[in-house]
C-alpha atoms as a PDB file:
ATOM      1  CA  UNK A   1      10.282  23.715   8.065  1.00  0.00           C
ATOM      2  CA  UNK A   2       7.498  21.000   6.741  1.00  0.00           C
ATOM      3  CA  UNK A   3       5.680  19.499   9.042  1.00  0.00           C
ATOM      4  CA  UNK A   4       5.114  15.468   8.440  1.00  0.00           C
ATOM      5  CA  UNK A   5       2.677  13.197  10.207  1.00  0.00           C
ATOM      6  CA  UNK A   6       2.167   9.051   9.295  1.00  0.00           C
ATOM      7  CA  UNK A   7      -0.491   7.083   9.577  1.00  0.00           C
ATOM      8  CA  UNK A   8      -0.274   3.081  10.346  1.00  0.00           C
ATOM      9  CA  UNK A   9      -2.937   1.005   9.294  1.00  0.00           C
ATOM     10  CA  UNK A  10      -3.265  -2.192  11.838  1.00  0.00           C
ATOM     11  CA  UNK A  11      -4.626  -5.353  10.821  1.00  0.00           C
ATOM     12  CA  UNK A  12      -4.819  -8.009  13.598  1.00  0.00           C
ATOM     13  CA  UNK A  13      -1.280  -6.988  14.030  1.00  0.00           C
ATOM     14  CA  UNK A  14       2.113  -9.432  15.673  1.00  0.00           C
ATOM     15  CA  UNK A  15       3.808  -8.099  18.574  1.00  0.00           C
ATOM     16  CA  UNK A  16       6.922  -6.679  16.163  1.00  0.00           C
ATOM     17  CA  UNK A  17       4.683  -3.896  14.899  1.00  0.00           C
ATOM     18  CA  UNK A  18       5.924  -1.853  17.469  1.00  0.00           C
ATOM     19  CA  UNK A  19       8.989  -2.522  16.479  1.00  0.00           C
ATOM     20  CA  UNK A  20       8.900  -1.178  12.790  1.00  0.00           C
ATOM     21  CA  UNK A  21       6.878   1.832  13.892  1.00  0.00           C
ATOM     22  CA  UNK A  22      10.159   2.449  16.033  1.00  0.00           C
ATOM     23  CA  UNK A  23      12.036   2.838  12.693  1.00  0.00           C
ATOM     24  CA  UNK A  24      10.453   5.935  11.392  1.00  0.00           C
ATOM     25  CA  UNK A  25       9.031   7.581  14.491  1.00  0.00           C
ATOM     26  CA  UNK A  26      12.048   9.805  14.863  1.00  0.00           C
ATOM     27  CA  UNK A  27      11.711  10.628  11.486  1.00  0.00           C
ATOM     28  CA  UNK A  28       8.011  12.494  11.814  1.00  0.00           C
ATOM     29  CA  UNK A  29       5.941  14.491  14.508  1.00  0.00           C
ATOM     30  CA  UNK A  30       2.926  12.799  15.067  1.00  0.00           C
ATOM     31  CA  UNK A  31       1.782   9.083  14.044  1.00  0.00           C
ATOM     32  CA  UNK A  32      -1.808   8.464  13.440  1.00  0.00           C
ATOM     33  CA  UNK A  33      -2.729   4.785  13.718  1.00  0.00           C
ATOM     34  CA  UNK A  34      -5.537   3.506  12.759  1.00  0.00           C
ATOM     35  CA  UNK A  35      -6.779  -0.067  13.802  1.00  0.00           C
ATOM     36  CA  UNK A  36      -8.828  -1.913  11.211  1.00  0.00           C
ATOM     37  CA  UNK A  37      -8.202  -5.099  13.829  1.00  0.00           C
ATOM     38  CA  UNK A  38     -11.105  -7.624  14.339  1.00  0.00           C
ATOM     39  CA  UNK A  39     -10.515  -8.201  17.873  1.00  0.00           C
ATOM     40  CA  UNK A  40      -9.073  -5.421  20.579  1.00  0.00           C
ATOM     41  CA  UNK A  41      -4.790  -4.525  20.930  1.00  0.00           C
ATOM     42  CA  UNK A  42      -4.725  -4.313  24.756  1.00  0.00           C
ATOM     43  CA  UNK A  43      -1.726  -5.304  25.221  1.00  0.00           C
ATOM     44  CA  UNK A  44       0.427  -3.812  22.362  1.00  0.00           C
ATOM     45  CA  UNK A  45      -1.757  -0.423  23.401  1.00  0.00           C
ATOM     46  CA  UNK A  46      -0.166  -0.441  27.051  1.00  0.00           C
ATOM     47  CA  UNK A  47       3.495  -0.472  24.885  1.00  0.00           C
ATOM     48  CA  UNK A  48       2.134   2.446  22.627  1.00  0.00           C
ATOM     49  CA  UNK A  49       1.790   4.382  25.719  1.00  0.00           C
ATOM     50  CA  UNK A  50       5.572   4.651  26.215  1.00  0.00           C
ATOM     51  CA  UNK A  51       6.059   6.070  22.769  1.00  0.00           C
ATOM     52  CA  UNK A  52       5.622   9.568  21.974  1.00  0.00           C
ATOM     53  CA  UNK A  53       3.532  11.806  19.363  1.00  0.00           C
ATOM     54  CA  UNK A  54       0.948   8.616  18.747  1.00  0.00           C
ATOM     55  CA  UNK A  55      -3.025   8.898  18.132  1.00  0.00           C
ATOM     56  CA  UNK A  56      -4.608   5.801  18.081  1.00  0.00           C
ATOM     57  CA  UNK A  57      -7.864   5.176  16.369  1.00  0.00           C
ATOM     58  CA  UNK A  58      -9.395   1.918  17.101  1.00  0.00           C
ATOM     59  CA  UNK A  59     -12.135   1.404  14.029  1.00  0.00           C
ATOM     60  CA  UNK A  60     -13.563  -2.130  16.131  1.00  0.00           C
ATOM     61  CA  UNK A  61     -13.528  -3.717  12.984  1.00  0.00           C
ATOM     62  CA  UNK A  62     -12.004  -3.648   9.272  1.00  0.00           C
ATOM     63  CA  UNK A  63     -13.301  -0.457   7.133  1.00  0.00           C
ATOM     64  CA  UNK A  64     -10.775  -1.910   4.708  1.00  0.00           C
ATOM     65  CA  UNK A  65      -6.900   0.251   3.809  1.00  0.00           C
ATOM     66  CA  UNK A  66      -8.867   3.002   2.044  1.00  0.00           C
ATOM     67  CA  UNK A  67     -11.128   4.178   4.437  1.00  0.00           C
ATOM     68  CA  UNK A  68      -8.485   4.190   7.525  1.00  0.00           C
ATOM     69  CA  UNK A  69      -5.658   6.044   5.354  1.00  0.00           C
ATOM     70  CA  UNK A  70      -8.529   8.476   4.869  1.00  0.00           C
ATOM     71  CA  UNK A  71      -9.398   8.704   8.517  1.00  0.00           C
ATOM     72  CA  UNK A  72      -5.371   9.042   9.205  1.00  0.00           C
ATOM     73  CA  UNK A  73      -4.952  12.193   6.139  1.00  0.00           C
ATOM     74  CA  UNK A  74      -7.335  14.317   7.243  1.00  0.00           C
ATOM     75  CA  UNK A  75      -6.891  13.730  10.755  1.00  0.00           C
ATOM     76  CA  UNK A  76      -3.412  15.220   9.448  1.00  0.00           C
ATOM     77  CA  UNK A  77      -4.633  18.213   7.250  1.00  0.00           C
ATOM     78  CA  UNK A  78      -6.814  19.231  10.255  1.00  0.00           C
ATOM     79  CA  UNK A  79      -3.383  19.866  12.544  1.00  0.00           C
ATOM     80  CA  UNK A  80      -2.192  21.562   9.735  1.00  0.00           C
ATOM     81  CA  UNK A  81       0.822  19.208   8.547  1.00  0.00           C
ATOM     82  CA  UNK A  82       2.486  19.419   5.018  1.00  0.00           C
ATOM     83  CA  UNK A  83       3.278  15.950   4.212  1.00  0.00           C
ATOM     84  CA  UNK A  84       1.925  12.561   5.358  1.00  0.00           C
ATOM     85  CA  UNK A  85       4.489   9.054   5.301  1.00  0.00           C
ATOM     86  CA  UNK A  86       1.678   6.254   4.652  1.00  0.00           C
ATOM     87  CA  UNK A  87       2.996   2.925   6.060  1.00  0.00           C
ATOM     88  CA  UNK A  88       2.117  -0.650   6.532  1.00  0.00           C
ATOM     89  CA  UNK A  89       2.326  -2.788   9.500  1.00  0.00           C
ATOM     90  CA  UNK A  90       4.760  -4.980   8.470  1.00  0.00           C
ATOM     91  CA  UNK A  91       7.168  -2.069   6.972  1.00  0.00           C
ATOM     92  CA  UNK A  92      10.376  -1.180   8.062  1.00  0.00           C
ATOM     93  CA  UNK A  93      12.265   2.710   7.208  1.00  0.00           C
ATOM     94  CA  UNK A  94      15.694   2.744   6.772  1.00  0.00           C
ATOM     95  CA  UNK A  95      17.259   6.002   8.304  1.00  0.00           C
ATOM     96  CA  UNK A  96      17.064   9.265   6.918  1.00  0.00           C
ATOM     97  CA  UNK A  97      14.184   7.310   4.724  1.00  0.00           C
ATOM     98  CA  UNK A  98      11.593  10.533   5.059  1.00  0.00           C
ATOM     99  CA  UNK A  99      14.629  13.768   4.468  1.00  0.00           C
ATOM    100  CA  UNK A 100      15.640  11.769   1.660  1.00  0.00           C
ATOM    101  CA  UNK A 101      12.150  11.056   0.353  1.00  0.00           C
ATOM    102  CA  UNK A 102      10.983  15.164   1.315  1.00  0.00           C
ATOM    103  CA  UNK A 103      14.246  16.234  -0.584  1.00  0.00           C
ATOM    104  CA  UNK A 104      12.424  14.375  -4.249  1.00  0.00           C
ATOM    105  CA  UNK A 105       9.877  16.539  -3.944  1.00  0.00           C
ATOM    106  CA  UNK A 106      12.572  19.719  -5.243  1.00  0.00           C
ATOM    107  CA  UNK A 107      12.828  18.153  -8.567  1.00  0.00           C
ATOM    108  CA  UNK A 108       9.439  19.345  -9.631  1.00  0.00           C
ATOM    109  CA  UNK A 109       6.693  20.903  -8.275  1.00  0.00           C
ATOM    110  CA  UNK A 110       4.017  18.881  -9.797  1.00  0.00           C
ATOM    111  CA  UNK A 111       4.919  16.049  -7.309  1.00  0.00           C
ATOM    112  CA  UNK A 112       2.485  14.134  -5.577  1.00  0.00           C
ATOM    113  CA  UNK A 113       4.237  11.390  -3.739  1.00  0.00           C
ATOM    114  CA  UNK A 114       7.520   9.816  -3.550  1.00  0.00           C
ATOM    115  CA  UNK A 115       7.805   6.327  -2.448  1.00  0.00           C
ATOM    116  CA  UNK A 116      11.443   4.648  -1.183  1.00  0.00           C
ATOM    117  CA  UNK A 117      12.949   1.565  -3.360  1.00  0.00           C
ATOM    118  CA  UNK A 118      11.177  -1.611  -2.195  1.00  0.00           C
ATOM    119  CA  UNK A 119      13.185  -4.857  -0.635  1.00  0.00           C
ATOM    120  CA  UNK A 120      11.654  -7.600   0.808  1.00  0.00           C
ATOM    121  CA  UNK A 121      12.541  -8.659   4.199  1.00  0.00           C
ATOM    122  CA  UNK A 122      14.001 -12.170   2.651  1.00  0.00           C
ATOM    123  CA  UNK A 123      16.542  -9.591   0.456  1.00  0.00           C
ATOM    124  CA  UNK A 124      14.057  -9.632  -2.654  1.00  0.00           C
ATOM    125  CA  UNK A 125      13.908  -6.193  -4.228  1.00  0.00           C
ATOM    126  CA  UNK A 126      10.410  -5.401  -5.498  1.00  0.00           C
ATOM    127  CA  UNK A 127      11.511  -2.448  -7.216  1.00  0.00           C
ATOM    128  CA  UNK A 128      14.702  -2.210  -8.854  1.00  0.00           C
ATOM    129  CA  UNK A 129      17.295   0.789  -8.498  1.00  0.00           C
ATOM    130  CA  UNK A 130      17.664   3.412 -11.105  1.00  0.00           C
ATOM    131  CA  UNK A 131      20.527   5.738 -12.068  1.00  0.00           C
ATOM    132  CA  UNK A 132      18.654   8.788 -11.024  1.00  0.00           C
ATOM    133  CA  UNK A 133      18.414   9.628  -7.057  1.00  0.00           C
ATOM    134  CA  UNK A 134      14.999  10.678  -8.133  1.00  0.00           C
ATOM    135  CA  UNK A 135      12.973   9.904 -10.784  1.00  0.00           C
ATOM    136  CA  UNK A 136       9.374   9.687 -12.388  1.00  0.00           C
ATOM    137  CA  UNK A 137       7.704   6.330 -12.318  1.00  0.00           C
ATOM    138  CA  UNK A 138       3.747   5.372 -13.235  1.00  0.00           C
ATOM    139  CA  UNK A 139       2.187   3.920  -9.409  1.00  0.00           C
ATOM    140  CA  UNK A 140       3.906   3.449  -6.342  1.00  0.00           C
ATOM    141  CA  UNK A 141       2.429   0.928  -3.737  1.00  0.00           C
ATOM    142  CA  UNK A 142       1.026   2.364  -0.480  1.00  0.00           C
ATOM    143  CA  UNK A 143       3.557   1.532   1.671  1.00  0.00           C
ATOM    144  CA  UNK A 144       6.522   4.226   2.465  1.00  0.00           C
ATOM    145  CA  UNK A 145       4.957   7.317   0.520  1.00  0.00           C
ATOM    146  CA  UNK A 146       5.545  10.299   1.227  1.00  0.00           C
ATOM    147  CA  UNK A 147       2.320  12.150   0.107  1.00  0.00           C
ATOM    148  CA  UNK A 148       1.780  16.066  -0.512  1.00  0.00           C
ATOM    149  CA  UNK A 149      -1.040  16.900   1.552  1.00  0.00           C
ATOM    150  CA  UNK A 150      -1.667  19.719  -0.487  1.00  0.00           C
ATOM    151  CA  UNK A 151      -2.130  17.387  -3.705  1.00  0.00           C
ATOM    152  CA  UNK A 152      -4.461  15.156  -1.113  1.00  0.00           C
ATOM    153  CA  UNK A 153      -7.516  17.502  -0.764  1.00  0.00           C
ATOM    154  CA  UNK A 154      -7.224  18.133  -4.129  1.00  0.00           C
ATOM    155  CA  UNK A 155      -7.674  14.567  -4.946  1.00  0.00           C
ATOM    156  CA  UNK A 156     -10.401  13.613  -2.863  1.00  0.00           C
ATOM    157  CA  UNK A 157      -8.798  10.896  -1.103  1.00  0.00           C
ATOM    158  CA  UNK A 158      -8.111   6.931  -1.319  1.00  0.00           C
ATOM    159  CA  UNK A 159     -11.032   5.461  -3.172  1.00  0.00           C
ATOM    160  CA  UNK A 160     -12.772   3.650  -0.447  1.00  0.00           C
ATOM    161  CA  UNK A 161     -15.486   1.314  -2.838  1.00  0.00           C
ATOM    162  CA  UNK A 162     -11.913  -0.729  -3.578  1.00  0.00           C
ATOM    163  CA  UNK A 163     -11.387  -1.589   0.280  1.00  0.00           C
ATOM    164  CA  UNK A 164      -8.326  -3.005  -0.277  1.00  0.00           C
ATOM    165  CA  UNK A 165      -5.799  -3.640  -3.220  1.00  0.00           C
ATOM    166  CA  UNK A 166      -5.215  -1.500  -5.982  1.00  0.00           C
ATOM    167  CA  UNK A 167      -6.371   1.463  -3.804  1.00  0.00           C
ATOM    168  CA  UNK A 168      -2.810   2.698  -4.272  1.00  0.00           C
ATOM    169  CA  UNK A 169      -2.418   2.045  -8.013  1.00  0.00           C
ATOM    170  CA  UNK A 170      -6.276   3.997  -8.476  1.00  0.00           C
ATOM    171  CA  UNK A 171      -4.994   6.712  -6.241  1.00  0.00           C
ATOM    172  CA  UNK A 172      -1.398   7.028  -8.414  1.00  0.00           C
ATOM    173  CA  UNK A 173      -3.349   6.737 -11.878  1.00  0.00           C
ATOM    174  CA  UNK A 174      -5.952   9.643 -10.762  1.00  0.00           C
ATOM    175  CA  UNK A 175      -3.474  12.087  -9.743  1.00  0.00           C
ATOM    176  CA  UNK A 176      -1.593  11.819 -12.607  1.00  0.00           C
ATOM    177  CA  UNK A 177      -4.583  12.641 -14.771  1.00  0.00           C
ATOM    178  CA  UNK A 178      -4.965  15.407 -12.291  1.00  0.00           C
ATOM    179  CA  UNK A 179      -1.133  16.284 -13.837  1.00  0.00           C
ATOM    180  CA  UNK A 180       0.337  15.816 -11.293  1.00  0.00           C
ATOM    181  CA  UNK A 181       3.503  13.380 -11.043  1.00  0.00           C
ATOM    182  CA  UNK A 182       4.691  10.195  -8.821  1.00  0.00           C
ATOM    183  CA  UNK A 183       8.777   9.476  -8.300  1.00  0.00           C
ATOM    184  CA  UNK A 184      10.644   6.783  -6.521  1.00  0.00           C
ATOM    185  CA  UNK A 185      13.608   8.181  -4.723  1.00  0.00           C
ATOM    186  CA  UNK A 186      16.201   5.523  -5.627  1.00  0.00           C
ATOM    187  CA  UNK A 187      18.565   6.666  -2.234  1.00  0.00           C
ATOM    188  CA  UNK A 188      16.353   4.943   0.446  1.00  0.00           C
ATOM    189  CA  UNK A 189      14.864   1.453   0.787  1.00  0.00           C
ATOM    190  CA  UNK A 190      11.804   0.381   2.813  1.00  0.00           C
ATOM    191  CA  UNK A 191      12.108  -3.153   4.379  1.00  0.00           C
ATOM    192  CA  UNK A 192       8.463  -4.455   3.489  1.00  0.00           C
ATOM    193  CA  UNK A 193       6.520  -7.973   3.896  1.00  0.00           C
ATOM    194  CA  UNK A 194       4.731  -8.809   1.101  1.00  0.00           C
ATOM    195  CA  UNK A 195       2.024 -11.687   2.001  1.00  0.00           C
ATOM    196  CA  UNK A 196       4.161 -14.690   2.861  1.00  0.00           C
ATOM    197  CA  UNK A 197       6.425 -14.756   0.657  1.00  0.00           C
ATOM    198  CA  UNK A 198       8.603 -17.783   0.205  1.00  0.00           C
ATOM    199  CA  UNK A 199      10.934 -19.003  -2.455  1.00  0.00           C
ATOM    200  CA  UNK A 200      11.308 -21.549  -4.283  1.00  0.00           C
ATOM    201  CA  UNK A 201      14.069 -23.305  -6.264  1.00  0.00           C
ATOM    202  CA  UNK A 202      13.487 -24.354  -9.554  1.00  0.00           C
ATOM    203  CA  UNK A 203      16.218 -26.011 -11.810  1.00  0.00           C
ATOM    204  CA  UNK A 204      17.045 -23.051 -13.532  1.00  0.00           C
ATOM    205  CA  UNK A 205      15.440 -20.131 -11.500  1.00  0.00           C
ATOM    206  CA  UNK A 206      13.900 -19.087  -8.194  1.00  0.00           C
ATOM    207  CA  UNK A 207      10.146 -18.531  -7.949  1.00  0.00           C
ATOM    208  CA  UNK A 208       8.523 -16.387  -5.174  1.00  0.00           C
ATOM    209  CA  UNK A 209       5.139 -16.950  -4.656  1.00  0.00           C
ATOM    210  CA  UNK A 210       3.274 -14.581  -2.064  1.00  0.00           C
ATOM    211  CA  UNK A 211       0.901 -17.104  -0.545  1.00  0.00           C
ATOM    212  CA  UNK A 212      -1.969 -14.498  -0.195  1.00  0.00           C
ATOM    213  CA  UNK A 213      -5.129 -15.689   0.820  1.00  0.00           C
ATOM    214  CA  UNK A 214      -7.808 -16.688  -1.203  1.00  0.00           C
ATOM    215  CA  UNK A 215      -9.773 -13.502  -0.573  1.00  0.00           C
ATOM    216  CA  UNK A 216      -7.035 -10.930  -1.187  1.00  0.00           C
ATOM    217  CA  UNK A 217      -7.370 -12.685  -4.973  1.00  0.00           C
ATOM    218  CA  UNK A 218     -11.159 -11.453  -4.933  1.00  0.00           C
ATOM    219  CA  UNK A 219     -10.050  -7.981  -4.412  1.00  0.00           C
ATOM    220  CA  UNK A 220      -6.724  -8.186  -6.371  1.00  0.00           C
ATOM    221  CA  UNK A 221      -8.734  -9.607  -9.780  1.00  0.00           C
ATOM    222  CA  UNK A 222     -12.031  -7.426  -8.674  1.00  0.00           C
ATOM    223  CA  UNK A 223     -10.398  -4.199  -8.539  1.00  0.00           C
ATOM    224  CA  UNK A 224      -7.403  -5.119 -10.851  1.00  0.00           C
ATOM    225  CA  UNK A 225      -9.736  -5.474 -14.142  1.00  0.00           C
ATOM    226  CA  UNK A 226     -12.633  -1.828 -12.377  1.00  0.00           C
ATOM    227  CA  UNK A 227      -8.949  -0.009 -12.378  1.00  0.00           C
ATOM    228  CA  UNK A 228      -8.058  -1.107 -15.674  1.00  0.00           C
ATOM    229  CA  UNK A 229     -11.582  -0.380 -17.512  1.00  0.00           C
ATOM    230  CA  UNK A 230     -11.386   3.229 -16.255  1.00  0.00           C
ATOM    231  CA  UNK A 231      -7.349   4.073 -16.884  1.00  0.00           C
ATOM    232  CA  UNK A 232      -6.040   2.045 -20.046  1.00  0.00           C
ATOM    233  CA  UNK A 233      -6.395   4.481 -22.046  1.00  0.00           C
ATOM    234  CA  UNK A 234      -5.029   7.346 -20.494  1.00  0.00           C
ATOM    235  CA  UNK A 235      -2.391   4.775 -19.264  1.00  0.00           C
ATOM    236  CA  UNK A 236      -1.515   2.114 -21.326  1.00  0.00           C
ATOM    237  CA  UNK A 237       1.556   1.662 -20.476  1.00  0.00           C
ATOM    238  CA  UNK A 238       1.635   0.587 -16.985  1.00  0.00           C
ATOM    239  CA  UNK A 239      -1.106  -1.729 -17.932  1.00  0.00           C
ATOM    240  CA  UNK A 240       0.813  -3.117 -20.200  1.00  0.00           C
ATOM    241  CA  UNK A 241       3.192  -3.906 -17.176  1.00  0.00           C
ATOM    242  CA  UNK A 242       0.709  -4.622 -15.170  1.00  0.00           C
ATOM    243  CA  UNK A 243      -1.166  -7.053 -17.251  1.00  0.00           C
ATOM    244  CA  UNK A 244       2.445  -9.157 -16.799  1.00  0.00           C
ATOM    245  CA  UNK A 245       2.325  -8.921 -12.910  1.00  0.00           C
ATOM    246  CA  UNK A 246      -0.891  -9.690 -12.483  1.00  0.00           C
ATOM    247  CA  UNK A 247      -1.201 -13.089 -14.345  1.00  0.00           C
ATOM    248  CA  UNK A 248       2.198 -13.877 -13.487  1.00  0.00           C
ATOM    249  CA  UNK A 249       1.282 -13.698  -9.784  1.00  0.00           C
ATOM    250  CA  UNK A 250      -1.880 -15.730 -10.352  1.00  0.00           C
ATOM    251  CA  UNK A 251      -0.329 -18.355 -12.486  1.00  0.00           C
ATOM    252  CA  UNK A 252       2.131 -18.525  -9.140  1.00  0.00           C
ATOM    253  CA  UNK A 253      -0.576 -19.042  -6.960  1.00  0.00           C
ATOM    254  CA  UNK A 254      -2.106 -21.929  -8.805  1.00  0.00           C
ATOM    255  CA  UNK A 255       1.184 -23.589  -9.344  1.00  0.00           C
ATOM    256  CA  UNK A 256       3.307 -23.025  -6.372  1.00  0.00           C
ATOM    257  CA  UNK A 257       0.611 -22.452  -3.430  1.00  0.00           C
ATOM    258  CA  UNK A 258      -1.818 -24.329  -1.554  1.00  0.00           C
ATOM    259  CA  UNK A 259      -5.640 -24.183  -1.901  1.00  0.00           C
ATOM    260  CA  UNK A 260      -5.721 -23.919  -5.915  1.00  0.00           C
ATOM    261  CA  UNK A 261      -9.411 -24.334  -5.911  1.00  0.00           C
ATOM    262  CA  UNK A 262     -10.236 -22.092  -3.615  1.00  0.00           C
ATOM    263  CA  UNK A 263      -8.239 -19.419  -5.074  1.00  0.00           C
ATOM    264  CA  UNK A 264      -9.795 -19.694  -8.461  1.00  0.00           C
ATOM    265  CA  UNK A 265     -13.093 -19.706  -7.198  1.00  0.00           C
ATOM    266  CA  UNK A 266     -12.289 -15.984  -5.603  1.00  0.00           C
ATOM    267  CA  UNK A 267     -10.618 -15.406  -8.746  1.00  0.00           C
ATOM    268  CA  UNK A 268     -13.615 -16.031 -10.839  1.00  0.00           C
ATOM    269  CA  UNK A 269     -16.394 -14.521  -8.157  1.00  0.00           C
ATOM    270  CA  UNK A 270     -13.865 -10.925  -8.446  1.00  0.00           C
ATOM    271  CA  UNK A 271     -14.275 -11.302 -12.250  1.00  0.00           C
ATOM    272  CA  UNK A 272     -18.009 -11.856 -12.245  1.00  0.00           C
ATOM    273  CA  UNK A 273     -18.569  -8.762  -9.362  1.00  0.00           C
ATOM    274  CA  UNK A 274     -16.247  -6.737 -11.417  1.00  0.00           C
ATOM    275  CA  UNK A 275     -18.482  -7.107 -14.419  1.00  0.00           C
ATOM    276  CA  UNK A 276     -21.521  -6.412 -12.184  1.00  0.00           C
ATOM    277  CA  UNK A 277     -19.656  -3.238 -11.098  1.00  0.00           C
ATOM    278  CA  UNK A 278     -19.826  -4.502  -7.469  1.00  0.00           C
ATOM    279  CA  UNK A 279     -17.513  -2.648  -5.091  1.00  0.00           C
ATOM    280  CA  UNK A 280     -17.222  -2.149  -1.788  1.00  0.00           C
ATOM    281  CA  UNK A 281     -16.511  -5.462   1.441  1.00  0.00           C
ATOM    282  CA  UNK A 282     -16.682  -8.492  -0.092  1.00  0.00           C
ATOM    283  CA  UNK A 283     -19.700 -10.237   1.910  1.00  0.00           C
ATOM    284  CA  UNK A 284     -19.990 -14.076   2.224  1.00  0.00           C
ATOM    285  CA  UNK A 285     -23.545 -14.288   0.732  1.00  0.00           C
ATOM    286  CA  UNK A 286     -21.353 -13.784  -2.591  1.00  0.00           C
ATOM    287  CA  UNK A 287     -20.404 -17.622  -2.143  1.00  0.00           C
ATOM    288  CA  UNK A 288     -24.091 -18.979  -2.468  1.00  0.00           C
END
């Protein structure tokens, strides 16, 4: 019988984060979470005491998404488990999410991950359903995998330089030049909150615009376009798709959401460090 571990990756986290970690903890053995959190969790870590099978791993301060889903995999290889469910703070599993997900990984043995079907918490599905319970896609987004550990050593791990966005999409595009392949099991849905979301009502359609901050479009256009430059041409396809997301998210931002200037100024200065090939935390000195 497999053996699967998760790993959790705190931010600052709300009180309800114990909440969605109680909708998949049944579902695994162990849960490694790791706390990228600026300031100490006292209080939600007295609550964590009551649950069962939970490591924590307090970082004192953000080593950005790649780096702690690192920390949680081979904390997980170590104890020997077979698969690893990566999951967001602010993601909810539906039941029987991970045996449906684990089942996937019979259609071929070149799998890597599976992720569920997304929905957003509003009722927004990020990724639409399929005919096929299980079937081959091109990235999946970090949130609700269900990761070969196998396939992970192999890999190397989450590409920490990136700290945050796109990790996932690097990750997905370097194991599939590896040959190895990515599904989405169309069965199970993950409840997931992407930024903060809102939506709007146009005359003839509704908008959603994610409200992310003006930094997460330094990483998003920084790592985006680095991404891009090395993948497009074994993958020109889901750039293709990609190039459509991307501008249609940022041409969101500067119509629908506040602090327009301030966004494209992180736009540009994620443009500029991605042509200086400039990885790694963004630091505030990159401002003067």
């Amino acid at each position: 019988m497999s053996k699967i571990a998760a790993v959790v990756v705190w931010y600052n986290p709300e009180k309800t984060v114990l909440n969605n970690i109680n909708t998949y903890i049944n579902q695994i053995d162990k849960i490694f979470i790791v706390d990228n959190s600026d300031y100490n969790n006292n209080s939600l870590l007295e609550k964590l005491q009551t649950l069962s099978n939970t490591e924590y791993i307090a970082n004192k301060n953000n080593i950005g998404i790649a780096a702690a889903l690192n920390i949680g995999a081979n904390k997980a290889v170590k104890e020997g488990f077979d698969y690893l469910l990566t999951m967001d703070q602010d993601s909810e599993a539906s039941p029987l999410m991970v045996a449906y997900l684990l089942d996937c990984f019979s259609k071929d043995s070149k799998i890597a991950l599976v992720s569920p079907v997304f929905q957003h918490k509003i009722g927004k599905n990020l990724i639409q359903q399929a005919r096929k319970d299980c079937e081959q896609i091109y990235t999946a987004w970090t949130s609700g995998n269900l990761l070969d550990l196998n396939v992970f050593k192999l890999s190397g791990g989450f590409k920490e330089d990136l700290f945050i966005d796109y990790v996932d999409h690097e990750f997905c595009l370097r194991l599939k030049k590896m040959g190895f392949k990515i599904y989405v099991c169309n069965k199970t849905i993950l409840r997931h909150s992407l930024g903060k979301i809102e939506e709007i009502n146009l005359i003839f359609r509704k908008v959603y615009p994610t409200n992310h901050s003006a930094l997460r479009h330094y990483y998003r256009t920084r790592n985006r376009f680095y991404v891009k430059k090395i993948y497009k041409k074994i993958m020109p396809a889901f750039f293709k798709l990609d190039d459509k997301e991307f501008w249609k998210g940022f041409f969101k931002a500067i119509l629908f959401e506040r602090d327009k200037l301030e966004k494209i100024k992180f736009f540009l200065m994620g443009y500029i460090d991605y042509k200086k090939n400039k990885l790694g935390k963004f630091k505030i000195t990159n401002t003067k």
